[in-house]
Protein backbone atom coordinates (compact mmCIF):
# COMPACT_ATOMS: atom_id res chain seq x y z
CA UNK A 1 79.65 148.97 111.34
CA UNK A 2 78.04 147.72 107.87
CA UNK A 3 79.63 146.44 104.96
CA UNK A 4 79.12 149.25 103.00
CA UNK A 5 81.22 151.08 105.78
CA UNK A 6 83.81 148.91 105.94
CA UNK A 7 84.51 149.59 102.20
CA UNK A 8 85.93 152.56 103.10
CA UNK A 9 87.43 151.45 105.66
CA UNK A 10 89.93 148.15 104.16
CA UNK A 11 93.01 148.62 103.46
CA UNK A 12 94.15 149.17 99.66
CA UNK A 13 96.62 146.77 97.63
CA UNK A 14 97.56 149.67 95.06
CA UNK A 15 98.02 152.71 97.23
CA UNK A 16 99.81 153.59 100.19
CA UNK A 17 100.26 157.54 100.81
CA UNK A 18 102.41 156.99 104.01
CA UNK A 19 100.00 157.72 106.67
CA UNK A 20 100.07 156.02 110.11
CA UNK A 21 96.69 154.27 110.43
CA UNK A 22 95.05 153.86 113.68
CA UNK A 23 92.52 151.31 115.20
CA UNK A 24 89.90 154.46 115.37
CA UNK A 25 87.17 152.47 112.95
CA UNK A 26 85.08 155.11 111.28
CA UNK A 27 86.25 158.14 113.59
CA UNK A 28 85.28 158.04 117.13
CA UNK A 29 82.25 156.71 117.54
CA UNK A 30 80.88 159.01 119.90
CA UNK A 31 77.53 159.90 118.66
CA UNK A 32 74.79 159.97 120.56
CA UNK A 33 72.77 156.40 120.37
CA UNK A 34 69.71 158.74 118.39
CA UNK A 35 72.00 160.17 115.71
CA UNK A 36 73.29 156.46 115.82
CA UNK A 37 70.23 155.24 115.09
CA UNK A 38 68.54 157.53 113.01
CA UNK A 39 71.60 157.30 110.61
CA UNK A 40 71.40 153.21 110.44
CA UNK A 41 67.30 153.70 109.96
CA UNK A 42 68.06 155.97 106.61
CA UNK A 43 70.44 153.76 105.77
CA UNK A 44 67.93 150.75 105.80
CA UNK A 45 65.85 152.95 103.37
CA UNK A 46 68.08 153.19 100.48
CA UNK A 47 66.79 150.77 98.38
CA UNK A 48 62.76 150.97 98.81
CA UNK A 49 62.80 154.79 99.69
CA UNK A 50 65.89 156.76 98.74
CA UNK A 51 63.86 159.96 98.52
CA UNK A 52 63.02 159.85 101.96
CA UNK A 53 66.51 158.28 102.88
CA UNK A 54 67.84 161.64 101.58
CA UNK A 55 65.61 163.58 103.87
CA UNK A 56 66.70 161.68 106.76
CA UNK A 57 70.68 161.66 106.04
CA UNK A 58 70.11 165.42 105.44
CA UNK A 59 68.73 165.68 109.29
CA UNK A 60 71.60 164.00 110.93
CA UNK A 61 74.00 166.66 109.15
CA UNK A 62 71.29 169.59 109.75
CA UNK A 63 71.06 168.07 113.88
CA UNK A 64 74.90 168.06 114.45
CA UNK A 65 76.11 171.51 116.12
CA UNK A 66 79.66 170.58 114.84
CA UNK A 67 80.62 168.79 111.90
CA UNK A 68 81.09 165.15 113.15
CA UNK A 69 81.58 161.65 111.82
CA UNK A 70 78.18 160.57 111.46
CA UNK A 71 77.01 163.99 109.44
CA UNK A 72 80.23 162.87 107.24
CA UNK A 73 78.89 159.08 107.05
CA UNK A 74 75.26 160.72 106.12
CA UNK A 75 77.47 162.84 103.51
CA UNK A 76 78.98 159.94 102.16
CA UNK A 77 76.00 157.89 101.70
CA UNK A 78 73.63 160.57 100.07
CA UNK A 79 76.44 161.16 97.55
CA UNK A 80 76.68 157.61 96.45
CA UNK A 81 72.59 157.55 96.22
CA UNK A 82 72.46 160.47 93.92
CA UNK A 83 75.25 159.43 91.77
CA UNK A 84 74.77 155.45 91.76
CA UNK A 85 70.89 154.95 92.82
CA UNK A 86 68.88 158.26 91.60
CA UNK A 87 71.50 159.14 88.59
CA UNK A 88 71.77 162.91 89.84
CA UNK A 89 75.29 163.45 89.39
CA UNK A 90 74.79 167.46 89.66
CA UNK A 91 73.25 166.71 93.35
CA UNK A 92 76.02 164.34 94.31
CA UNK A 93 78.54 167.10 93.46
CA UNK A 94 76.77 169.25 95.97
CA UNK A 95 76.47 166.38 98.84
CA UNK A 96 80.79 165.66 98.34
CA UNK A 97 82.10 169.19 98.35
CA UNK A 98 80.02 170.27 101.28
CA UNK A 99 81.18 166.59 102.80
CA UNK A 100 85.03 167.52 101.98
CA UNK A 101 84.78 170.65 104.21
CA UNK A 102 84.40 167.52 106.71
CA UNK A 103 88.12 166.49 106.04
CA UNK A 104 89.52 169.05 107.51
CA UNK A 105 89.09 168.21 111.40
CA UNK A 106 85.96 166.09 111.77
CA UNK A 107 87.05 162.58 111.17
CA UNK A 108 90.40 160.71 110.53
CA UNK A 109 92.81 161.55 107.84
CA UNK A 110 93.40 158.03 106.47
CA UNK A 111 89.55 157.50 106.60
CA UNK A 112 88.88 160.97 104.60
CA UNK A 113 91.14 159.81 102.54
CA UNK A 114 89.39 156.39 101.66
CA UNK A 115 86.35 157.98 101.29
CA UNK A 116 87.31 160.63 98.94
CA UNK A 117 89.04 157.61 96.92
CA UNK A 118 86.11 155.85 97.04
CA UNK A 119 84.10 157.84 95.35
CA UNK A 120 86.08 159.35 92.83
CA UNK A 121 86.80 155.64 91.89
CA UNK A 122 82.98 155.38 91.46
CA UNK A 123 82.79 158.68 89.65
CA UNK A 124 85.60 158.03 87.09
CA UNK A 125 84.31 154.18 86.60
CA UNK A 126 80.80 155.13 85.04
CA UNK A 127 78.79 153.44 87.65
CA UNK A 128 76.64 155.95 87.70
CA UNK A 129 76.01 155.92 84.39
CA UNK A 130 77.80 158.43 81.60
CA UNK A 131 79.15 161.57 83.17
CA UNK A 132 80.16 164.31 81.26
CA UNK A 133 83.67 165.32 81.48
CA UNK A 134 83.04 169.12 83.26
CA UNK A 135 81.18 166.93 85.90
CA UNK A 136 83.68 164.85 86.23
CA UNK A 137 86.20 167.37 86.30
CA UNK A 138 84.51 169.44 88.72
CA UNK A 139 84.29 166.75 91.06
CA UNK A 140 88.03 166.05 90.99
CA UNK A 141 88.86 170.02 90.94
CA UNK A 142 86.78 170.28 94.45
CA UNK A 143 89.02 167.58 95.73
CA UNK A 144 91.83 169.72 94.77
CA UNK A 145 90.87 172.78 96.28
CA UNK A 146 90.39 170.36 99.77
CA UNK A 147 93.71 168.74 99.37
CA UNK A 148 95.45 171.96 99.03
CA UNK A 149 93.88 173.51 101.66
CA UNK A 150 94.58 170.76 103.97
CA UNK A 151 97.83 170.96 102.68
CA UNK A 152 97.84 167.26 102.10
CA UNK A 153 100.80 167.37 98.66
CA UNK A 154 100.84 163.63 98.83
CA UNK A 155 97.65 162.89 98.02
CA UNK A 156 96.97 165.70 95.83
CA UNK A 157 99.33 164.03 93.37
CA UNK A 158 98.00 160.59 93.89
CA UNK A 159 94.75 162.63 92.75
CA UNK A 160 95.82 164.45 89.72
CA UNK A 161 97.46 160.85 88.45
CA UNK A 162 94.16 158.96 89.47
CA UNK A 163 92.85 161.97 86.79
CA UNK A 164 95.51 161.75 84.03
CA UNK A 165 94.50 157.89 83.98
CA UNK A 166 90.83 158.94 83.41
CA UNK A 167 91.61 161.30 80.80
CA UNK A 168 93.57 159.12 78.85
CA UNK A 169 90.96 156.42 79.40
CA UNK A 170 88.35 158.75 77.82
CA UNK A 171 90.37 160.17 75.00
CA UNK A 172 90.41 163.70 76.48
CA UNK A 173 93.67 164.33 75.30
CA UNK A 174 93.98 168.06 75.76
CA UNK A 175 92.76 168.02 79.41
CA UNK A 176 95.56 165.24 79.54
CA UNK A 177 98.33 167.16 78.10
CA UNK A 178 97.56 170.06 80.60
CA UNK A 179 96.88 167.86 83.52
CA UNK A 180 100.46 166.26 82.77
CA UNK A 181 102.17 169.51 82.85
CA UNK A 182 101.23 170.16 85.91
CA UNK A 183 102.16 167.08 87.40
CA UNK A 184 105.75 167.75 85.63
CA UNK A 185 105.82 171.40 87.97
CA UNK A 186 104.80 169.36 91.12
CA UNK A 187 107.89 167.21 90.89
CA UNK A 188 109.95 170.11 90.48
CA UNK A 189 109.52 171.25 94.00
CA UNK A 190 111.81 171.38 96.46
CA UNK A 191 111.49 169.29 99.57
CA UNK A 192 110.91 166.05 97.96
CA UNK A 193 112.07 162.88 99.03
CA UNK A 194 114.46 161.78 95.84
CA UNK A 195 113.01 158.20 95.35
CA UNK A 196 109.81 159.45 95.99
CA UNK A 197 109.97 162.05 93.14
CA UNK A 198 111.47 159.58 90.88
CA UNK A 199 108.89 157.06 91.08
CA UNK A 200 105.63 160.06 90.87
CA UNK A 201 107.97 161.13 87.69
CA UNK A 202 107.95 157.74 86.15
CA UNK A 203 104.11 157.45 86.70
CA UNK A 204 103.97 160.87 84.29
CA UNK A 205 105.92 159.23 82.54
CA UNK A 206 104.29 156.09 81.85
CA UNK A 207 100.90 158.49 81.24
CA UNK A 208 102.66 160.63 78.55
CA UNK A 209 104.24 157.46 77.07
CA UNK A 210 100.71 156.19 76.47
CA UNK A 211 99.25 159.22 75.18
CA UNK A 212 101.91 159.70 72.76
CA UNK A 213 101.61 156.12 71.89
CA UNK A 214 98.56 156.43 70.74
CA UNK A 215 98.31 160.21 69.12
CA UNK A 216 101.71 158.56 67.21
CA UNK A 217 103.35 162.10 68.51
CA UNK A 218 106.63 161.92 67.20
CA UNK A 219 107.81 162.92 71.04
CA UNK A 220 107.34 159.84 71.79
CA UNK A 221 110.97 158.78 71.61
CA UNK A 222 111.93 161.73 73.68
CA UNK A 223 109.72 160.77 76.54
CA UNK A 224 110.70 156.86 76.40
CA UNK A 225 114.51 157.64 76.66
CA UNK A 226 113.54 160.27 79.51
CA UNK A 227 111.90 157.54 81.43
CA UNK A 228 115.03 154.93 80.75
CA UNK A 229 117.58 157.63 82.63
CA UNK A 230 115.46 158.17 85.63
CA UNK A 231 117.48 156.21 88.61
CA UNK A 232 116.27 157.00 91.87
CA UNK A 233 112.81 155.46 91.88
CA UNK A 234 110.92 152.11 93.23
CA UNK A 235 108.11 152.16 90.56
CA UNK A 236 105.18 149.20 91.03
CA UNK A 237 106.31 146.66 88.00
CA UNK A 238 102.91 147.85 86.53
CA UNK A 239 104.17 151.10 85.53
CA UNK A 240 107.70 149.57 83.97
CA UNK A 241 105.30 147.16 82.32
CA UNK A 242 103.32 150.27 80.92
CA UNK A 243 106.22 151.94 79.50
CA UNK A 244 108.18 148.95 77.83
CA UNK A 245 104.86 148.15 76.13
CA UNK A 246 104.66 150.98 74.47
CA UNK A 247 108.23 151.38 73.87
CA UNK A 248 108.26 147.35 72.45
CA UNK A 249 105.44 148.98 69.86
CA UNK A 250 107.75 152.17 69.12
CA UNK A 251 110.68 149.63 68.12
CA UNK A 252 107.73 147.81 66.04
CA UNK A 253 106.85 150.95 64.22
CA UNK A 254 111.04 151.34 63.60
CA UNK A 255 110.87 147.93 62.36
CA UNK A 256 113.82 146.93 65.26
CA UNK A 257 112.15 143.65 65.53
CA UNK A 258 115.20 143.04 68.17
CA UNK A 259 114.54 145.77 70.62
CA UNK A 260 111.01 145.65 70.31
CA UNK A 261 111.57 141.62 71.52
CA UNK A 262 113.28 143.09 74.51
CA UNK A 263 110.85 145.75 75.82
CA UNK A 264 107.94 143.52 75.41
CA UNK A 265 109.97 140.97 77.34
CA UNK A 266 110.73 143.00 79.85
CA UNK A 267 106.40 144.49 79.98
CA UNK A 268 105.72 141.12 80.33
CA UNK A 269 108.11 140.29 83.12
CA UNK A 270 106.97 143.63 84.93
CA UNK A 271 103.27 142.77 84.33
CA UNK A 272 103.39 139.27 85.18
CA UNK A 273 105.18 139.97 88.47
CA UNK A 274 102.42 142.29 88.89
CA UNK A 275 99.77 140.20 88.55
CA UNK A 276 98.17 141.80 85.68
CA UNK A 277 96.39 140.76 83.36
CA UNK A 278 97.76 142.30 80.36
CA UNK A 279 100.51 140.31 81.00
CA UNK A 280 98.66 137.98 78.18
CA UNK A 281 98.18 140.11 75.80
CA UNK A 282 101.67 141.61 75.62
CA UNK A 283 102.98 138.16 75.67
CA UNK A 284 101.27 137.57 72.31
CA UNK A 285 102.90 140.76 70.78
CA UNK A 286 106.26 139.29 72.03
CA UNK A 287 105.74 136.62 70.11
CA UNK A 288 104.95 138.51 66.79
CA UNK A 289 108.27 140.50 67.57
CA UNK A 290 110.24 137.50 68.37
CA UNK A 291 108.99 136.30 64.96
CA UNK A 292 109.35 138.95 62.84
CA UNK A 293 113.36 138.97 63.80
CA UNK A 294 113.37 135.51 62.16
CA UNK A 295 114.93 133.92 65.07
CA UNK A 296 114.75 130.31 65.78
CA UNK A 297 114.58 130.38 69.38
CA UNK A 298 110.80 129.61 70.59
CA UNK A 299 110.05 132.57 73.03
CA UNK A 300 107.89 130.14 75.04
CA UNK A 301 111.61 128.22 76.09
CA UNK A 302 112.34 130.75 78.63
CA UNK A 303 112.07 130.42 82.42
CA UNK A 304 109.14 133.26 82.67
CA UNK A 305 107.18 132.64 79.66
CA UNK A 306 107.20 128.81 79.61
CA UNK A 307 104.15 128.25 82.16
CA UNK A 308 101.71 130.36 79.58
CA UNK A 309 102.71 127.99 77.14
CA UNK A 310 99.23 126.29 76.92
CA UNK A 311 97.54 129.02 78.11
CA UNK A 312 93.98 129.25 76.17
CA UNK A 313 94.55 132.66 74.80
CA UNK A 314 98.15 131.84 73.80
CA UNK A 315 97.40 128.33 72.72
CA UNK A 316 96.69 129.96 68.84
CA UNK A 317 100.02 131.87 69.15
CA UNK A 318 102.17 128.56 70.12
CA UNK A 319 100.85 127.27 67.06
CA UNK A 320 101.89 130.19 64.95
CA UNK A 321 105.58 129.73 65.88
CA UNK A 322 105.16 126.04 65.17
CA UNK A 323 103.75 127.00 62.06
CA UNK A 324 107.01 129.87 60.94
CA UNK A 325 109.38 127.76 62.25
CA UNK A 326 108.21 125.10 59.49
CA UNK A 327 107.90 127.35 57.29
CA UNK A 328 104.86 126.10 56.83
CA UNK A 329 102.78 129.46 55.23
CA UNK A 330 99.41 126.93 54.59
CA UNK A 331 99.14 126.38 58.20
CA UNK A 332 99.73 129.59 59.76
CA UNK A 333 97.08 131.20 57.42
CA UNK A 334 94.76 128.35 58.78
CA UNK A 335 95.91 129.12 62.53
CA UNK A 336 94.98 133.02 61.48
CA UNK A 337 91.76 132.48 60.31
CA UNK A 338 90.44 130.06 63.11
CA UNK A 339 91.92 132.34 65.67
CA UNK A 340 90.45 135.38 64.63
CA UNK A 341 89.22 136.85 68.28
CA UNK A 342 92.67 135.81 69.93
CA UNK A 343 94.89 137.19 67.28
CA UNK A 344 93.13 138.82 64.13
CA UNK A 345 90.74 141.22 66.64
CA UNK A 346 93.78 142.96 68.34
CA UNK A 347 94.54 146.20 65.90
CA UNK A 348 97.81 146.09 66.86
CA UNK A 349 98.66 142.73 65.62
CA UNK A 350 96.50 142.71 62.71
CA UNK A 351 98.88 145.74 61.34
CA UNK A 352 101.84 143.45 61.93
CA UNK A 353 100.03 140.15 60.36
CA UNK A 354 101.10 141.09 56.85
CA UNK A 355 104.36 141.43 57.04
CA UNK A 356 104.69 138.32 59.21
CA UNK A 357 103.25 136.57 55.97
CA UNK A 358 105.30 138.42 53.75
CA UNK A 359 108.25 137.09 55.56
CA UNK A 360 107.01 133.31 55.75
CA UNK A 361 105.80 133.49 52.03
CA UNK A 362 109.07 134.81 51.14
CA UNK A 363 110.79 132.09 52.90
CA UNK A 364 108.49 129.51 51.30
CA UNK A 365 109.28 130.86 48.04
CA UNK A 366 113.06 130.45 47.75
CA UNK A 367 112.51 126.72 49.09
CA UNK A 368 109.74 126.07 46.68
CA UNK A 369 111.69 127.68 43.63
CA UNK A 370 115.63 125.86 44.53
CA UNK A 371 115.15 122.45 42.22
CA UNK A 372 113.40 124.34 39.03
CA UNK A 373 115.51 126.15 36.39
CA UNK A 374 111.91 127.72 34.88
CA UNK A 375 108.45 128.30 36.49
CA UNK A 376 105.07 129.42 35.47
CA UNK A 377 104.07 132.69 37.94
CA UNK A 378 100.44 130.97 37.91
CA UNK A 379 102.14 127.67 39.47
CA UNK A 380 103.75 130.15 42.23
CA UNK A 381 100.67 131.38 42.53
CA UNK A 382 98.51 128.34 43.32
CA UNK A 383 101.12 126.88 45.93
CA UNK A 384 100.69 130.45 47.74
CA UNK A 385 97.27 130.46 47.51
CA UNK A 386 98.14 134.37 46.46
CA UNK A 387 97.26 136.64 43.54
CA UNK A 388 99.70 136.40 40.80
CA UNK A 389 100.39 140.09 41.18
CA UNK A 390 101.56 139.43 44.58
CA UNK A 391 103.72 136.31 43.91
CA UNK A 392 105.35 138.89 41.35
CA UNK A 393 106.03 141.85 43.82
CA UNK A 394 107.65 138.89 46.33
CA UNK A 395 109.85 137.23 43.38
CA UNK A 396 110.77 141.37 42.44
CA UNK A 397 111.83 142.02 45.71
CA UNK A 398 113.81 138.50 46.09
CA UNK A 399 115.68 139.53 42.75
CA UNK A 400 116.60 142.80 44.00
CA UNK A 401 117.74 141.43 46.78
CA UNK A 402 120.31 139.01 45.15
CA UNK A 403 118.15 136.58 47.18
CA UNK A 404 116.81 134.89 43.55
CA UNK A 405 119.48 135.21 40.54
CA UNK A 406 116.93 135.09 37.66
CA UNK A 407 114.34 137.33 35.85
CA UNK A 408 110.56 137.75 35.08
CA UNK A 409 109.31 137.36 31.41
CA UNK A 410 106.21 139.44 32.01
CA UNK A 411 104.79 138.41 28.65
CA UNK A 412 105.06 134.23 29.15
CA UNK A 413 103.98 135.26 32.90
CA UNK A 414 106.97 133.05 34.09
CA UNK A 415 109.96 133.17 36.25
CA UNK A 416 113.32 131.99 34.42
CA UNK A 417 116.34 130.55 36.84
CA UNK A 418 119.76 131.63 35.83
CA UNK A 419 121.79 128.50 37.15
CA UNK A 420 124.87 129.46 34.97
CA UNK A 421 125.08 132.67 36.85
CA UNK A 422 124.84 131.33 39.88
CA UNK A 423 127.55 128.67 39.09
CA UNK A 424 129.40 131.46 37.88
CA UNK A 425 129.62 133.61 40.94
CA UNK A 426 130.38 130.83 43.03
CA UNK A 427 132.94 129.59 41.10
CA UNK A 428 134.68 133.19 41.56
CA UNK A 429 134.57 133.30 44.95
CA UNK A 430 136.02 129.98 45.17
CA UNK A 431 139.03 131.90 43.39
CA UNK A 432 139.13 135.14 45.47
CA UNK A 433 139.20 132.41 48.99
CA UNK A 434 141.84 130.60 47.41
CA UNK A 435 143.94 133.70 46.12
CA UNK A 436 143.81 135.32 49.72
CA UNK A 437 144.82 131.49 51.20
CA UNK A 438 147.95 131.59 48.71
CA UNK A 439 148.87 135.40 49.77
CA UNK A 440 149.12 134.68 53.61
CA UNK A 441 151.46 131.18 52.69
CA UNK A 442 153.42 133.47 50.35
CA UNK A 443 153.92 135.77 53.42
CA UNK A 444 154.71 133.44 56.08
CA UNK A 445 157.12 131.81 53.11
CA UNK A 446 158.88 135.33 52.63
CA UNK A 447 158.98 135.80 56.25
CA UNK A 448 160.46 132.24 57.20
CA UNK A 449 163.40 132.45 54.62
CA UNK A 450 166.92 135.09 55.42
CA UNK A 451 166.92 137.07 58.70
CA UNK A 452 164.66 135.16 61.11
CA UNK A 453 167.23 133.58 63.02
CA UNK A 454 166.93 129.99 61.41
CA UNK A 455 169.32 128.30 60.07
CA UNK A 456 169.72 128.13 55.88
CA UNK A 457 169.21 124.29 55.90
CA UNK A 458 165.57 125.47 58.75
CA UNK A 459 164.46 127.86 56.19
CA UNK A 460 165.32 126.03 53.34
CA UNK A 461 162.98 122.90 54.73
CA UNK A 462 160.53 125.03 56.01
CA UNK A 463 159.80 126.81 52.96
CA UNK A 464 159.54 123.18 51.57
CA UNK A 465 157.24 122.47 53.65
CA UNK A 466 155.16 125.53 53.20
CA UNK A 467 155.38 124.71 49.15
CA UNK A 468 153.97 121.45 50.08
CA UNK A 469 150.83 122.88 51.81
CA UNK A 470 150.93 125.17 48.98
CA UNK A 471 150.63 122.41 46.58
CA UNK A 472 147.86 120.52 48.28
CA UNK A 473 145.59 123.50 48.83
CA UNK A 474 146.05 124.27 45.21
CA UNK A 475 145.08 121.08 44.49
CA UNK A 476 142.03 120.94 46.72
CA UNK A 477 140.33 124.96 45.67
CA UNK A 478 141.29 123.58 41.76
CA UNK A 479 138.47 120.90 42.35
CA UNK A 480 136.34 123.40 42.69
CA UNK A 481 136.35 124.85 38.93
């Protein structure tokens, strides 16, 4: 047996469909040592003659009275030299549905089985070259019609979500929509094992999540809280990474800064255990969250997330949280421009970037403006390194607020401090702390004196006592005016 054989013949890491696999090898190898030979001669022909390697793959099927494994192997490897080699994707359609017919009896059902995932993995990943979506479709509808009349249910599913992936790959979100119904109506069936219908549901699911994710279907929602009450599943962490992603960027779109931080937490957990590699890139939108809640907690102090701390593609977003946690608005602009393909080229965070420097330049602001009673909007303006009209809008907004007690004279272009107010207000809630202290020791005073079972000469020195405390409280809140 070749290499190329054995490809189809491994094991896989991502999918098991629960079928006992045997020592058989490539079906029985019972050929006769001609058909043996004249399949291994095409086969040695592929590269410097695949016309005539065609011919000769086509006689082995032609020569076999009954369909056997080497006119399946001769099948196999004239569909993947049309579709990869000779670019005739119409002619490799032929070649696999007349080499499903094949999976009926001839060979082994977990080697069919490889074989037909095989090649729709080398379909659906372009390797051919572009395929249009009707040939692509057709080849995964003839698979279909085999499955179902092999009554294989299990893989048929496997098939349709290996599809759904495609289609959202591709855009094809109509096909998608339809494709995911359908899937929906399979796990409806009776028969099922529980878990096992869980865990296909959750795989829908995580599909539908994503399209609606990214057609910003206002279903969305709907779907993610579906997918939070399903119970009896054992989903791979890849697909519980796929659907707190997108419902961490949901909670972004909400602005809850706090439950986005927790679903991209938990997608980067799930990835991460999953050995994924878009473990890295959610772990950069975790940080954006985690900064946009204004928290002072460093996201890269936790057990999971601490080893990625110097991580090359993470290195620029380290230095971000160094740079908000400063307050330090100069540097993080600096960190934002020099980082442009890490952070800056990732739509996602680029839609978040302004408000993250809203928030920091807003934060700068009130620190930059606490000492001055009077400042010009062009001084502002240069320590920003913003447009005056934006250093206005952020001083507005502050006002409103009741962040910044002062006002804008638009004409002198200058932002006046009203420290009298502000002495003011604090000076009255000074008094209304103080007059609810003095209420609660006039109630424990009234409730100390006749009828609680003291004594007169008790009472009597315990409501001196409580004047007392009166006294020096009074005496401590008066300081204060």
């Amino acid at each position: 047996m070749d290499d190329d054989d054995a490809d189809y013949m491994q094991g896989s890491d991502d999918e098991d469909y629960g079928f006992d696999y045997s020592d058989e090898g490539e079906g029985n190898e019972t050929g006769s040592a001609d058909v043996e030979n004249m399949y291994y001669t095409a086969k040695s022909k592929k590269e410097d003659n695949p016309e005539q390697a065609l011919k000769e793959f086509r006689a082995i099927v032609e020569q076999e009275e009954e369909k056997g494994d080497w006119g399946f192997k001769a099948l196999k490897q004239s569909t993947k030299l049309l579709f990869l080699q000779l670019r005739r994707p119409q002619d490799a359609l032929k070649t696999y549905t007349e080499l499903l017919t094949y999976t009926k009896s001839a060979v082994t059902r977990n080697y069919s089985e490889k074989t037909i995932n095989g090649i729709l993995d080398y379909v659906g990943g372009g390797k051919g070259g572009p395929v249009d979506v009707d040939t692509l479709e057709k080849f995964y509808q003839a698979t279909k019609r085999a499955l179902l009349e092999a009554k294989n249910e299990r893989l048929s599913v496997k098939t349709n979500l290996k599809l759904a992936k495609l289609w959202l790959d591709r855009k094809e979100y109509t096909r998608l929509a339809k494709l995911i119904r359908d899937l929906h109506a399979s796990t409806a069936a009776d028969g099922e094992d529980v878990a096992q219908k869980g865990t296909q549901l959750l795989e829908i699911y995580a599909l539908e999540i994503q399209m609606y994710n990214e057609t910003k279907n206002k279903k969305l929602k709907e779907i993610y809280n579906a997918s939070n009450s399903v119970r009896s599943a054992i989903p791979h962490p890849r697909i519980m990474g796929v659907i707190k992603e997108c419902g961490g960027k949901m909670w972004m779109g909400e602005r809850n800064w706090h439950r986005a931080t927790e679903d991209f937490f938990e997608s980067f957990r799930n990835y991460d255990e999953a050995g994924s590699p878009q473990r890295i890139q959610v772990l950069k939108y975790l940080v954006l969250a985690n900064m946009l809640t204004g928290s002072e907690v460093n996201p890269f102090d936790s057990q999971e997330t601490k080893p990625y701390k110097n991580d090359v593609q993470i290195k620029a977003m380290t230095d971000l949280v160094d740079a908000y946690q400063r307050r330090d608005v100069h540097s993080a602009e600096k960190i934002l421009k020099d980082n442009r393909a890490t952070i800056m080229d990732d739509p996602f965070i680029r839609s978040y970037i302004g408000e993250l420097l809203r928030s920091l330049r807003t934060q700068y602001l009130i620190d930059l403006i606490k000492p001055y009673t009077r400042l010009e909007l062009s001084f502002l303006s240069k320590q920003l390194n913003v447009e005056i009209d934006e250093v206005e809008e952020l001083l507005i907004g502050l006002i409103l607020e009741g962040k910044v007690e002062g006002r804008i004279d638009q004409v002198a272009m200058r932002l006046e401090l009203d420290r009298k107010q502000v002495l003011e207000k604090r000076r009255y809630n000074a008094l209304e702390r103080w007059t609810e202290a003095l209420d609660s020791i006039h109630t424990a005073v009234v409730g100390k004196i006749p009828g609680s079972g003291r004594n007169a000469g008790d009472s009597a020195m315990h409501a001196a006592e409580m004047y007392s405390g009166m006294r020096d409280l009074e005496s401590r809140w008066g300081d204060r005016f």
